[in-house]
Protein backbone atom coordinates (compact mmCIF):
# COMPACT_ATOMS: atom_id res chain seq x y z
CA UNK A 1 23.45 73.72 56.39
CA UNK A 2 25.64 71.84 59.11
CA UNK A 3 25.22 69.19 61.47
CA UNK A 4 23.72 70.82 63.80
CA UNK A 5 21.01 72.57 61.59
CA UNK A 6 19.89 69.19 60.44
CA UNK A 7 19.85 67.70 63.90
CA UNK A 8 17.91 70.73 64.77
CA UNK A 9 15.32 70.42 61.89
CA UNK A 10 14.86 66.51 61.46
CA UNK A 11 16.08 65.32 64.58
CA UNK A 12 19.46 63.83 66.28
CA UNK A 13 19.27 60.82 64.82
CA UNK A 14 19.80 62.26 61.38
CA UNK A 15 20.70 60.96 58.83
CA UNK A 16 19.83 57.12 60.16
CA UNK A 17 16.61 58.93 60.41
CA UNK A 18 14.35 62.05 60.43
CA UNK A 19 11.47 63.24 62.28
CA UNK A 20 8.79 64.98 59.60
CA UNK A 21 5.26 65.86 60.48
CA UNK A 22 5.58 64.32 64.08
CA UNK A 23 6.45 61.18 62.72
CA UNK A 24 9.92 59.03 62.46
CA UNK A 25 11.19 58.02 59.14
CA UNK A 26 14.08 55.56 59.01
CA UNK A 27 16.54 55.83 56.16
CA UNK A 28 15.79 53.68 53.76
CA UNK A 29 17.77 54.37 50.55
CA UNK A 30 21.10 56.61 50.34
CA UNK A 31 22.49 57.10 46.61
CA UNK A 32 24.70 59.27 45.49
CA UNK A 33 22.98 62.27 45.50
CA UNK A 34 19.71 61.82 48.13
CA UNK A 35 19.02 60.13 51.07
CA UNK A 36 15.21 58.61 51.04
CA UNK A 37 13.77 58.21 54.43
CA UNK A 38 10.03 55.85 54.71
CA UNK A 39 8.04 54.49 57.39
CA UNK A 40 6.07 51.51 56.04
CA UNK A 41 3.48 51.69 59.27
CA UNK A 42 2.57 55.49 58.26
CA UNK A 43 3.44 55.48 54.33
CA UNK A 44 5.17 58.54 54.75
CA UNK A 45 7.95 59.17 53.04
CA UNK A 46 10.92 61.80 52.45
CA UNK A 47 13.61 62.94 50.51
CA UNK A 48 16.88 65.04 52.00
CA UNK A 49 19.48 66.67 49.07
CA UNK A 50 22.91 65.02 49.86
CA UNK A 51 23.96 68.61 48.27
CA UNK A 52 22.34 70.33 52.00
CA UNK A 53 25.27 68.83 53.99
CA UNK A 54 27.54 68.43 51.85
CA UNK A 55 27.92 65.26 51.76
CA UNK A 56 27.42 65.56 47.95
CA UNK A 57 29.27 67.84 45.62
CA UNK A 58 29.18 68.72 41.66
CA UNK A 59 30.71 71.77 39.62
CA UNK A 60 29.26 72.25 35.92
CA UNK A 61 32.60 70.91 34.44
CA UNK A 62 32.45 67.69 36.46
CA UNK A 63 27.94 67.63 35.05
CA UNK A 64 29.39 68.01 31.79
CA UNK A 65 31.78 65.08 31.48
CA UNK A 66 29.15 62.80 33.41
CA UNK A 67 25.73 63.38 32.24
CA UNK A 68 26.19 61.33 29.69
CA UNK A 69 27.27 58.28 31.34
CA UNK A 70 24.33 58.65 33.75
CA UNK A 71 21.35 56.42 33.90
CA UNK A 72 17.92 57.71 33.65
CA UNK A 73 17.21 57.51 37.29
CA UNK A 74 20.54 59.32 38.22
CA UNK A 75 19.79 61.96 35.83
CA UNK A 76 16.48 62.93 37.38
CA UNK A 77 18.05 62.32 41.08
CA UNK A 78 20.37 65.20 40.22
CA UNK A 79 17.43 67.14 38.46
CA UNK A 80 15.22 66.77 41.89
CA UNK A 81 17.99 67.73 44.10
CA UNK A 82 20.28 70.05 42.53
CA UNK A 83 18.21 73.11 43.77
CA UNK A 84 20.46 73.25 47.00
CA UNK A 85 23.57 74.35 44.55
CA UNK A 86 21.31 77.46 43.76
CA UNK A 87 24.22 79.53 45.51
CA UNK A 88 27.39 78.66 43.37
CA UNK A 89 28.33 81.08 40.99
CA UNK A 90 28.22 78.01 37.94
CA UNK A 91 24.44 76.72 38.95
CA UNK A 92 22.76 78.82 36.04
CA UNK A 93 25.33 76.99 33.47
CA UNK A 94 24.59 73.82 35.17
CA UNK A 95 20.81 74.49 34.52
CA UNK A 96 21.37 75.94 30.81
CA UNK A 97 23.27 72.52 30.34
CA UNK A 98 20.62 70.15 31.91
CA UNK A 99 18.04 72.40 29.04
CA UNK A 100 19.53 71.46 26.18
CA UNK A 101 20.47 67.82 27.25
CA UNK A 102 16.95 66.81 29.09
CA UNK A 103 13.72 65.65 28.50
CA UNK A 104 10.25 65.44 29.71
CA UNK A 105 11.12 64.15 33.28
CA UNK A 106 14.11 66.38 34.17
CA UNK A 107 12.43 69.40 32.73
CA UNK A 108 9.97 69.06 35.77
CA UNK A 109 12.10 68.60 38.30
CA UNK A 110 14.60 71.78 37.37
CA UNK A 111 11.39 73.68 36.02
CA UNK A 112 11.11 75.96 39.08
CA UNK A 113 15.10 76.58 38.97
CA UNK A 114 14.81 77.66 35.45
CA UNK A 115 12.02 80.13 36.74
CA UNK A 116 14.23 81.65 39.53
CA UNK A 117 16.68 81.90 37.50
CA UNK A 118 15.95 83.33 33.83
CA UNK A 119 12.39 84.33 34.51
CA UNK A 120 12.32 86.26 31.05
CA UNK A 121 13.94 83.86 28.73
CA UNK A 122 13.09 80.87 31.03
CA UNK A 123 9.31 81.48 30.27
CA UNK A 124 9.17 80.59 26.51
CA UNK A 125 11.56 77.48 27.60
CA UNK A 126 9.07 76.61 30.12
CA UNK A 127 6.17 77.27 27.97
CA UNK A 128 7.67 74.95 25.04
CA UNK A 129 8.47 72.45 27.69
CA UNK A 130 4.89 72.52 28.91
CA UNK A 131 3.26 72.20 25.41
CA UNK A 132 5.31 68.93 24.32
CA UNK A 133 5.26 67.13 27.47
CA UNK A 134 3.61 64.21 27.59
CA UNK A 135 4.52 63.45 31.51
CA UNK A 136 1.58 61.98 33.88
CA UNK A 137 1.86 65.40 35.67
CA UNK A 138 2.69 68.59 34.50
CA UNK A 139 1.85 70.98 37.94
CA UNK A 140 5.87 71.77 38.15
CA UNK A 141 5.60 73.59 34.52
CA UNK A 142 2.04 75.19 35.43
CA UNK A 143 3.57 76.33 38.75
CA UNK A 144 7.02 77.28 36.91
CA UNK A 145 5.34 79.46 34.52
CA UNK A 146 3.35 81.14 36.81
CA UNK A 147 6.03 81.86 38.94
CA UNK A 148 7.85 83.98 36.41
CA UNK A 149 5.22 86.68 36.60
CA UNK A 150 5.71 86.94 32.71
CA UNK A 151 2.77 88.91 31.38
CA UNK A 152 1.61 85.89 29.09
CA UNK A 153 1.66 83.60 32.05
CA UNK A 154 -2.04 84.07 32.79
CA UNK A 155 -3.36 83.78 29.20
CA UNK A 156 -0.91 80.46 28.96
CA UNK A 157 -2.58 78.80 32.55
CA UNK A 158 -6.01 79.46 31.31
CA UNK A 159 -5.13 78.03 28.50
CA UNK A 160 -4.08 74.92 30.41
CA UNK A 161 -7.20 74.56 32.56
CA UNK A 162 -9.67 74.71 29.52
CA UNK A 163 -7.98 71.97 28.22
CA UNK A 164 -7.30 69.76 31.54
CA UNK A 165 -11.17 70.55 32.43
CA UNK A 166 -11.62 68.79 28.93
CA UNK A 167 -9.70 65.90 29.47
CA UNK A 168 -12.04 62.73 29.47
CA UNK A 169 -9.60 61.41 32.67
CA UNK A 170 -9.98 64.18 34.79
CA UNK A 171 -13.05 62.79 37.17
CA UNK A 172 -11.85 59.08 37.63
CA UNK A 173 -11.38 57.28 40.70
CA UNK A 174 -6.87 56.63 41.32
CA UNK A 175 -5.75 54.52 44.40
CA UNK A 176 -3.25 57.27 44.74
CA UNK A 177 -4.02 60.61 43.11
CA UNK A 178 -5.79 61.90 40.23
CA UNK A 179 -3.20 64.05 38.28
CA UNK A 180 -5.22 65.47 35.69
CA UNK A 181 -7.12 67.04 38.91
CA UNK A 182 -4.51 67.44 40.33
CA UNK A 183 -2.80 70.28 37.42
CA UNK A 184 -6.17 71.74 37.29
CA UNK A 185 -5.96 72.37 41.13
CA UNK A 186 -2.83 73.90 40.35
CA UNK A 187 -4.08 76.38 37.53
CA UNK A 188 -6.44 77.55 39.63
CA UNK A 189 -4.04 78.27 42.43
CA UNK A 190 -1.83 79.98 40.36
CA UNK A 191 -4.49 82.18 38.64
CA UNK A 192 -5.76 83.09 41.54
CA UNK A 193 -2.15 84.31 42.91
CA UNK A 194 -1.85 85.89 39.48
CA UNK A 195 -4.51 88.67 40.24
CA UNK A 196 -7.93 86.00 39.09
CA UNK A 197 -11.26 87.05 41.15
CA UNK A 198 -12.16 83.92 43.02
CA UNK A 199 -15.59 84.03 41.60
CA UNK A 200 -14.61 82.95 38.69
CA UNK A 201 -13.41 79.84 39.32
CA UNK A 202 -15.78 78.62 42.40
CA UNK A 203 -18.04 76.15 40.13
CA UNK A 204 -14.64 74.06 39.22
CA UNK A 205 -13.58 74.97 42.84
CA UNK A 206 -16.59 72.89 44.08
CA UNK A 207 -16.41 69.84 41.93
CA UNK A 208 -13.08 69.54 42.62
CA UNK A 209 -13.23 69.37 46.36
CA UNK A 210 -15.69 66.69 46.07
CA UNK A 211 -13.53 64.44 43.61
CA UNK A 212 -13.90 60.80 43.78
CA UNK A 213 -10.21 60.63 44.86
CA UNK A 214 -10.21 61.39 48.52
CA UNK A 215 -6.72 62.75 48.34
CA UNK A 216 -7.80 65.49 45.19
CA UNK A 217 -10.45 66.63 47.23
CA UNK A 218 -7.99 67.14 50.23
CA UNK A 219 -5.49 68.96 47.74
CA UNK A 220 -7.86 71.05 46.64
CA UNK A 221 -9.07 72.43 50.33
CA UNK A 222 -5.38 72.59 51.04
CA UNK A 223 -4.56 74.88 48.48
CA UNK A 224 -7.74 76.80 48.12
CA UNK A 225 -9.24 77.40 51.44
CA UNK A 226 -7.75 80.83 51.79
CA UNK A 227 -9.84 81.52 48.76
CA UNK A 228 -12.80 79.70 49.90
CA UNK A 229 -13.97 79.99 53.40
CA UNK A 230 -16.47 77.13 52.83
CA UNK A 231 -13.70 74.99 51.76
CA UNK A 232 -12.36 75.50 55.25
């Protein structure tokens, strides 16, 4: 995108600042690969790829020779916004690199790549991925997998509910959100894209929209409703 797309989209005082959902968000924190915008007064935040103006650059011979000299936190920066390289011709080598030289964390954030990208192979990576990660949230994977339309995808997400709907954590109270809800949410959104009848899911439907956590229950009419009209 140019200058003038971004100007167009977030506003002509980007980048010192965007305008998302109505609301002005002052830069706050520019690294080498994002800029992070946050209003304090709304607690709003964003996050704009350096790589969608090009303001940012990498080939997969230049990822090579620095991954490994990388912090933790510039690894995963990369991870979360190296989707806007998805058109260069060496992205899926930069992907198959990140793979085998990743762990729990980056595997999220590229997890939707990997779909778009090997959607046969990349569902028993994703599927492996989702069965050893130990990550506070795993609705990337869940949404990953489903996305690859492999045939075992459904079998794997129900899978995933049973045992999130199992988990002793998944009605408590968080200041923020409850992620354990949260992934279950997301099963259910992706089964029900996947071909599931609706009825078959509206008891969990139900107790989820009336979580503790105000913001689960919001998630859950926010993804659901079209599903539900008396979610609406």
């Amino acid at each position: 995108m140019n200058a003038n797309d971004l100007k167009e989209s977030y506003g002509e005082e980007y980048p010192a600042a965007v305008i998302f959902d109505g609301v002005r968000l002052p830069l706050q924190r520019e690294t080498r690969f994002l800029r992070n915008y946050y209003s304090s007064e709304h607690k709003l935040g964003y996050q704009i790829s350096r790589f969608m103006d090009g303001t940012a650059s990498m080939t997969v011979a230049q990822l090579q020779s620095e991954w490994a000299r990388w912090e933790e936190h510039e690894r995963l920066e990369f991870c979360q916004m190296s989707t806007w390289l998805h058109e260069q011709p060496d992205y899926p080598d930069m992907l198959r690199f990140i793979m085998e030289h990743s762990g729990p964390r980056e595997w999220s954030a590229i997890a939707l790549d990997v779909a778009g990208q090997f959607p046969v192979e990349g569902f028993d990576v994703l599927l492996r991925w989702l069965r050893s990660s130990q990550t506070k949230s795993r609705g990337n994977l869940i949404q990953a997998i489903a996305y690859t339309k492999h045939p075992g995808a459904e079998a794997v997400l129900r899978q995933e509910l049973r045992s999130l709907w199992a988990n002793s954590f998944l009605w408590n109270d968080d200041p923020f959100i409850n992620w354990v809800a949260h992934d279950a949410t997301t099963c259910i959104k992706h089964l029900l894209e996947l071909g599931a009848a609706p009825a078959e899911f509206e008891t969990e439907v139900r107790r989820l929209s009336e979580h503790i956590c105000s913001r689960n229950g919001d998630l859950c009419k926010g993804h659901l409703s079209k599903y539900y009209a008396w979610l609406k």
